[in-house]
Protein backbone atom coordinates (compact mmCIF):
# COMPACT_ATOMS: atom_id res chain seq x y z
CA UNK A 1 65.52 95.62 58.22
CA UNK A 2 67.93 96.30 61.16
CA UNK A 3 66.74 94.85 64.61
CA UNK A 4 67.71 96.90 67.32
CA UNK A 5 69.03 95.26 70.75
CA UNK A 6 66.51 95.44 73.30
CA UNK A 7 67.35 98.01 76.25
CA UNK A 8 68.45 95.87 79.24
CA UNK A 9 66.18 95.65 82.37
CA UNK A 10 66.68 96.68 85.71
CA UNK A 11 66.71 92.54 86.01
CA UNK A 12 69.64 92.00 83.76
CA UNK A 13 71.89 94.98 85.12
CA UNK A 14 71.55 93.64 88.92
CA UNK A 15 73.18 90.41 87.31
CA UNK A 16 76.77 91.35 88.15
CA UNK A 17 77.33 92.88 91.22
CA UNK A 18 80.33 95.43 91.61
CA UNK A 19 82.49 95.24 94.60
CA UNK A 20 85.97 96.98 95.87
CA UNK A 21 88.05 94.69 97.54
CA UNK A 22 91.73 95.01 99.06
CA UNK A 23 93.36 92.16 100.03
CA UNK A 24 97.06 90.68 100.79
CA UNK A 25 99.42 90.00 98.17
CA UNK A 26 101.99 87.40 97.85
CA UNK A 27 105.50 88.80 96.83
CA UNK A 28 108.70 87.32 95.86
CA UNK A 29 112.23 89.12 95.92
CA UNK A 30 114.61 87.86 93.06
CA UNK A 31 118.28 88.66 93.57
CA UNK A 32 120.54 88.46 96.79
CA UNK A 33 119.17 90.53 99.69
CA UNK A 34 120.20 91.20 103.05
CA UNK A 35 117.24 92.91 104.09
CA UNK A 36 113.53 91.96 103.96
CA UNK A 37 110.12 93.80 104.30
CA UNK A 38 107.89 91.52 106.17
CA UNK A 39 104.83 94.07 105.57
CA UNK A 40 102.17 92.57 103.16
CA UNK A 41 101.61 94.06 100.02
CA UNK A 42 97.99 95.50 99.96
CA UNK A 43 96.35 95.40 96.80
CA UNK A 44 92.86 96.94 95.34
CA UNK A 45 90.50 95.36 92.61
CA UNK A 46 87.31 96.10 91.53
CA UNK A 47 85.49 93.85 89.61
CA UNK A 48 81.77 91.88 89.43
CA UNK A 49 81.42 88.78 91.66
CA UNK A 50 81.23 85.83 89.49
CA UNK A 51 81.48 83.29 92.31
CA UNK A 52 81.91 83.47 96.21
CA UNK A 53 82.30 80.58 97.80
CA UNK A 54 83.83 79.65 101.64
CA UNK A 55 87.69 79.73 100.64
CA UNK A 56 87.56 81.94 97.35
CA UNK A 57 85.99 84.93 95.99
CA UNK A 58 85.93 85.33 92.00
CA UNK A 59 85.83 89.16 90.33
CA UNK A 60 85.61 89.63 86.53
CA UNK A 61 86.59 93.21 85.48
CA UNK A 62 84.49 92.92 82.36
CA UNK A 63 81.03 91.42 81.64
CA UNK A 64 77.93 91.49 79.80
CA UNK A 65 74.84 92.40 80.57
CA UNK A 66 72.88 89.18 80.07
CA UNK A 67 75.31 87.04 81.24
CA UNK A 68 76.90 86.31 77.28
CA UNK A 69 80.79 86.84 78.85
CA UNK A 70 83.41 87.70 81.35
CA UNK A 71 86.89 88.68 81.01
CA UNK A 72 89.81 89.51 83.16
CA UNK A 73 88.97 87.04 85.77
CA UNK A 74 90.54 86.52 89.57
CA UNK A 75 90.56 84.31 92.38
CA UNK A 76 91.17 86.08 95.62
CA UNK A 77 91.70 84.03 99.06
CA UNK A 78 89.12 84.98 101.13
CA UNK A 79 91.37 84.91 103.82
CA UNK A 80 93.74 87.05 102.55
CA UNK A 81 90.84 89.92 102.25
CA UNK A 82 91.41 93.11 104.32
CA UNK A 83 88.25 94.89 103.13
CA UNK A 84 85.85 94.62 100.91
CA UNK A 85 83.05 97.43 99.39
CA UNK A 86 80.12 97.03 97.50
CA UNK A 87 79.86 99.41 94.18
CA UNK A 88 76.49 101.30 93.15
């Protein structure tokens, strides 16, 4: 007999929460250069928040449902955040 996986609840799909966020990007310019762009690089992710804490905020752009695994983590510094936007 084949068990079939539960259907998840409304509990275990509020686990991860989905979020926008565009912060600043560190850059490096390899080569000799005689000019340089002192404008930030902006960059966009969307991910779930695995962890927030004062100094860092963690996104996963893959998980599970009940919490079994995340992949595609990052670390962004918070204070390198421009704007953030939480998903429905």
């Amino acid at each position: 007999m084949i068990k079939r996986k539960k259907k998840p609840t409304k509990k275990s799909q509020s686990i991860l929460k989905p979020i926008q966020v565009e912060w600043e990007d560190h850059f490096s310019i390899q080569g000799w250069n005689n000019t340089i762009d002192e404008n930030p690089v902006i960059v966009s992710s969307v991910g779930f928040v695995l962890k927030e804490t004062p100094k860092m905020l963690v996104l996963s752009q893959n998980g599970t449902e009940e919490k079994v695994g995340v992949g595609n983590n990052i670390a962004i510094i918070k204070k390198c955040i421009v704007k953030r936007k939480l998903l429905k």
